[in-house]
Structures are given as C-alpha cells and as structure tokens.
N, C-alpha and C. Protein backbone atom coordinates (compact mmCIF):
# COMPACT_ATOMS: atom_id res chain seq x y z
N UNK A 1 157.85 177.95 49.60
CA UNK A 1 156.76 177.30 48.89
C UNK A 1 157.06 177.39 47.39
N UNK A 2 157.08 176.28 46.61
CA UNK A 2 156.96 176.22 45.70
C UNK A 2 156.06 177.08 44.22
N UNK A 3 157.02 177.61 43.39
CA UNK A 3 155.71 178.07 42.26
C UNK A 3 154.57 177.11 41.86
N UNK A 4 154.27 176.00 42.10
CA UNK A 4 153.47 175.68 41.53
C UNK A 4 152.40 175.34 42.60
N UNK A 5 152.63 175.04 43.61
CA UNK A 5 151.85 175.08 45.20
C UNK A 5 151.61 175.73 45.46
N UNK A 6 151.92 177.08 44.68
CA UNK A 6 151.45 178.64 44.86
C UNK A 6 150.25 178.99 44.03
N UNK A 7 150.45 178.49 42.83
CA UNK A 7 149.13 178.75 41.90
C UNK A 7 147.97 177.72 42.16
N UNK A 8 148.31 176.53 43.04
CA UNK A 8 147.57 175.80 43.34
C UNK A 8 146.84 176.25 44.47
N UNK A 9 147.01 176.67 45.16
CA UNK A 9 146.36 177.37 46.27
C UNK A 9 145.86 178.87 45.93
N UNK A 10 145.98 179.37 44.70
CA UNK A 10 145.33 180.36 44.77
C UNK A 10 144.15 180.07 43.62
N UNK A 11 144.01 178.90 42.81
CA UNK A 11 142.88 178.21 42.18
C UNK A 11 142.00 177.57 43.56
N UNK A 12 142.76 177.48 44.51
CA UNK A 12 141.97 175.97 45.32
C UNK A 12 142.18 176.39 46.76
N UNK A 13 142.08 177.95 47.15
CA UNK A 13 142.39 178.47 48.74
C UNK A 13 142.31 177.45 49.82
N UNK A 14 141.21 176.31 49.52
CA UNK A 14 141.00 175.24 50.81
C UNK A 14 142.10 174.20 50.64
N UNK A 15 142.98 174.17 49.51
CA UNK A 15 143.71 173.31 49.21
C UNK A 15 145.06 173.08 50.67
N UNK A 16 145.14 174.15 50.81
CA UNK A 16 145.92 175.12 52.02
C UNK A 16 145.87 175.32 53.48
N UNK A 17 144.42 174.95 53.24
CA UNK A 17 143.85 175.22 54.77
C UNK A 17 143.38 176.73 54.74
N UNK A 18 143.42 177.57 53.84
CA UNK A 18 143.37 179.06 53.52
C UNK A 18 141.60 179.56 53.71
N UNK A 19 141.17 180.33 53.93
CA UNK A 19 139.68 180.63 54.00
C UNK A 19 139.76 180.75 51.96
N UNK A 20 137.91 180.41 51.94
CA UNK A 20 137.86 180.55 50.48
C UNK A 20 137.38 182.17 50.66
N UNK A 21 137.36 182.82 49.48
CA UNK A 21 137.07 184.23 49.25
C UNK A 21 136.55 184.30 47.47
N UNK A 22 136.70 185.75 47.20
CA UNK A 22 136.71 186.33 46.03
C UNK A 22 137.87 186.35 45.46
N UNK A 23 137.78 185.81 43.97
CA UNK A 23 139.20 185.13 43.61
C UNK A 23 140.01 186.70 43.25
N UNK A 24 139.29 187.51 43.00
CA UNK A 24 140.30 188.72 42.92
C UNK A 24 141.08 189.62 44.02
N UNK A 25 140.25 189.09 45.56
CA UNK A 25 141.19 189.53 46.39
C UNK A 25 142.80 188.49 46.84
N UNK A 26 142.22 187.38 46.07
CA UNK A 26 143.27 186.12 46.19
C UNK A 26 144.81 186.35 45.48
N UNK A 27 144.00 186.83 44.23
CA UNK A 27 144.89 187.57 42.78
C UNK A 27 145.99 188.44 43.74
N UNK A 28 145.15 189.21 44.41
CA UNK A 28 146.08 190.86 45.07
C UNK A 28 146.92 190.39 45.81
N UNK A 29 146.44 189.40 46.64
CA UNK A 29 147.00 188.90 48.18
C UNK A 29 148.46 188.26 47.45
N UNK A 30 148.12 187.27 46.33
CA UNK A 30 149.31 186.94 45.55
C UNK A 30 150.22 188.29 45.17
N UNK A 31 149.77 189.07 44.33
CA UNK A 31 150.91 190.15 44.04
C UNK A 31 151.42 190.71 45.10
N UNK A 32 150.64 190.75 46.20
CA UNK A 32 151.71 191.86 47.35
C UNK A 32 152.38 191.02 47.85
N UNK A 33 152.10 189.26 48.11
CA UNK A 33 153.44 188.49 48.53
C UNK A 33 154.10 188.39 48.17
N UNK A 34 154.47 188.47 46.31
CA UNK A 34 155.13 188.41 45.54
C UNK A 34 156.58 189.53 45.49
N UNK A 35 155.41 191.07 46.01
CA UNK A 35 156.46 191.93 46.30
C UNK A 35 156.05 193.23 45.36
N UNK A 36 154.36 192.76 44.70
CA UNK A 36 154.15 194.21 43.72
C UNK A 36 154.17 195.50 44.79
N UNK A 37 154.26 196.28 44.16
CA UNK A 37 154.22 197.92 45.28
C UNK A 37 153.21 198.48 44.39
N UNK A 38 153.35 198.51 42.84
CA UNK A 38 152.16 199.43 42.12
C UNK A 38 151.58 198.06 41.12
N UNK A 39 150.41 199.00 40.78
CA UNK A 39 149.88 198.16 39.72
C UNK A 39 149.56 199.53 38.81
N UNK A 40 149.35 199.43 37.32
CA UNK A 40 148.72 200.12 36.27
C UNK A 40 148.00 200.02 35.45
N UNK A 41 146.67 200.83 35.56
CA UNK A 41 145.37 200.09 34.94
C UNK A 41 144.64 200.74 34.24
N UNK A 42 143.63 200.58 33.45
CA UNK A 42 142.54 201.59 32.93
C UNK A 42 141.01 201.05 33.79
N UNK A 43 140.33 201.93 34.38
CA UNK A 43 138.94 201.23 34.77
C UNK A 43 138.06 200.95 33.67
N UNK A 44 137.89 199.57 33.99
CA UNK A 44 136.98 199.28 33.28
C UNK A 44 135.69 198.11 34.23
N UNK A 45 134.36 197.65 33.67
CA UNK A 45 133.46 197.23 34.57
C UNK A 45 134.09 195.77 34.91
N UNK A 46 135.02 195.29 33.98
CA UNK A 46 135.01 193.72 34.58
C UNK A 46 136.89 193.62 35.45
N UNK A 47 137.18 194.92 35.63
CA UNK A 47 138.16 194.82 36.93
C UNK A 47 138.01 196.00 37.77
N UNK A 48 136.19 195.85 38.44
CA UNK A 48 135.81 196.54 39.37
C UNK A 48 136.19 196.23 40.59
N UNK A 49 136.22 194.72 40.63
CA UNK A 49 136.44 193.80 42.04
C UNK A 49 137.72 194.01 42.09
N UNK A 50 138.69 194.09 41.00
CA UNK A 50 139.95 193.76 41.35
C UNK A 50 140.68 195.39 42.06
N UNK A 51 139.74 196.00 41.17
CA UNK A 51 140.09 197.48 41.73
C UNK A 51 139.63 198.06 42.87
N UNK A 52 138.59 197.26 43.54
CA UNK A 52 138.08 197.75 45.22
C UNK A 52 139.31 196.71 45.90
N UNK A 53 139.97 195.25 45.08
CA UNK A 53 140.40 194.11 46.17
C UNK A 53 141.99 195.37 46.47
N UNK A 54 142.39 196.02 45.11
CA UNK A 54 143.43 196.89 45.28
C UNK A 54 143.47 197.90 46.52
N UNK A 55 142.33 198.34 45.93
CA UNK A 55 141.84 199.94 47.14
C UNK A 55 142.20 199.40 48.63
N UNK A 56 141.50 198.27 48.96
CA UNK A 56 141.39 197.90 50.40
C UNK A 56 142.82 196.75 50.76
N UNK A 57 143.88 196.79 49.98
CA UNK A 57 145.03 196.21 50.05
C UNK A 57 145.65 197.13 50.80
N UNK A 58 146.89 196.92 51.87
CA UNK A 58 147.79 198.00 52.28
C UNK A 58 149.23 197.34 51.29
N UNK A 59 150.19 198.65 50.58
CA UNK A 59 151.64 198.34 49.86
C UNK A 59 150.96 197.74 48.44
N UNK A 60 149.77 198.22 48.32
CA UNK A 60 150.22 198.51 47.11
C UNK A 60 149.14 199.15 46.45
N UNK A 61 149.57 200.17 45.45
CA UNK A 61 149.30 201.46 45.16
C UNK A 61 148.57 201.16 43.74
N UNK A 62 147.24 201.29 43.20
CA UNK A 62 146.76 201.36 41.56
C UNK A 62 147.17 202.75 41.24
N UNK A 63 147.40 202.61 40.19
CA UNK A 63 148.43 203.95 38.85
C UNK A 63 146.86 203.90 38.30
N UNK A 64 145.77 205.06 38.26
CA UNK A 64 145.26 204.84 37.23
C UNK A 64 145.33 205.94 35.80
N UNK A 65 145.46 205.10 35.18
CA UNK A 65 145.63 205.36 33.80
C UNK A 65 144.02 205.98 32.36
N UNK A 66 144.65 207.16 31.88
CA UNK A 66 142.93 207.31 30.87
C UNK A 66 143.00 206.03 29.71
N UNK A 67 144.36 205.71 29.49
CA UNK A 67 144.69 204.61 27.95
C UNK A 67 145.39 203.61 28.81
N UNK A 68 144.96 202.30 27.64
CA UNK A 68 146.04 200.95 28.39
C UNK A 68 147.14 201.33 28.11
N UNK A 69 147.32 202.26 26.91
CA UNK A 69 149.23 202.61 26.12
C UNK A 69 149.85 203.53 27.43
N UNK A 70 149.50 204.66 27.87
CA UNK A 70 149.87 205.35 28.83
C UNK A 70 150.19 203.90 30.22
N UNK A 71 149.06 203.40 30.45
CA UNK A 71 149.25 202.72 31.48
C UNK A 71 150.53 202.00 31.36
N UNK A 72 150.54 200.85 30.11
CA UNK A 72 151.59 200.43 29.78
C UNK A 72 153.11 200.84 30.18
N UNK A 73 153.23 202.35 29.02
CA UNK A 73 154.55 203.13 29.27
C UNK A 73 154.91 203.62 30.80
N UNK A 74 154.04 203.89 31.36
CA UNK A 74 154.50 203.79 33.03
C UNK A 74 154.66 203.03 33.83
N UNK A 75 153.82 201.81 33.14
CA UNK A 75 154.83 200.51 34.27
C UNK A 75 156.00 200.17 33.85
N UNK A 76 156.46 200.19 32.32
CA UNK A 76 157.65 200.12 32.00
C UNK A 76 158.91 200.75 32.50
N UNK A 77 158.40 202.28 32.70
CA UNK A 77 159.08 203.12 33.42
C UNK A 77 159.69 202.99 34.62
N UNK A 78 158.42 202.85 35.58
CA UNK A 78 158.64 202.08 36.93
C UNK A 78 159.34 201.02 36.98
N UNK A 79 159.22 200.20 36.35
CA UNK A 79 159.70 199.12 36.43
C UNK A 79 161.77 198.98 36.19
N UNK A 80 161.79 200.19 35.27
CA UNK A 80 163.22 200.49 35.02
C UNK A 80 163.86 201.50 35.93
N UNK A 81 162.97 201.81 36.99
CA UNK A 81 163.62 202.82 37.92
C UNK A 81 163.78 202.12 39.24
C-alpha cells in the first residue's frame, strides 16, 4: 500500500472499508504497522487518549518521561542503538 493511501485511510478509516474509531487509536494502529516498538512522552491532558490508545496496544511500549528534553534524548538514544 502506498504512502499516501495510507494517510488517506487513516484521515478517512471508511475510505478502506476499515471500522471508523477514535482517531488516536488509528494514530497507534499506524505506528505499530509501521514497526514503532517504543514511543517517548511527557503526560500531559491533551495526549490522554493517545496514552490509554498506547496502554491497550500490544509491541509497543510508552517511555514515560518527567521533561520533553529527557524524553527527547532517549528516543535519540534508542533510536541509535
């Protein structure tokens, strides 16, 4: 599937034939097809959804972080290991 038939279906789930949902479990469903394993975050109230759509994901893991800078420097890390 194409990158761009990819972002199109995750703006437009029925575009697909896909059930519609909550666009932040759509977001997740994209990163773990993609191939994320972690994500790194700070909680905050407006990525509550994205952080329960994480929790209830299987393969892949939230890093949480007290600072976005900490968060930052450890995905960098990860990302180079």
């Amino acid at each position: 599937m194409a990158a761009v038939s990819q972002v199109s279906l995750l703006v437009n789930p029925r575009a697909g034939g896909g059930r519609a949902g909550p666009v932040s479990e759509r977001v997740v469903a994209y990163l773990r097809d993609l191939g994320v394993k972690h994500v790194f975050g700070v909680p905050s109230g407006g990525w509550v959804d994205y952080m329960e759509a994480l929790r209830t994901t299987e393969g892949i893991d939230f890093v949480l972080a007290t600072h976005e800078g900490g968060a930052a420097f450890m995905a960098d890390v990860c990302g180079r290991l």
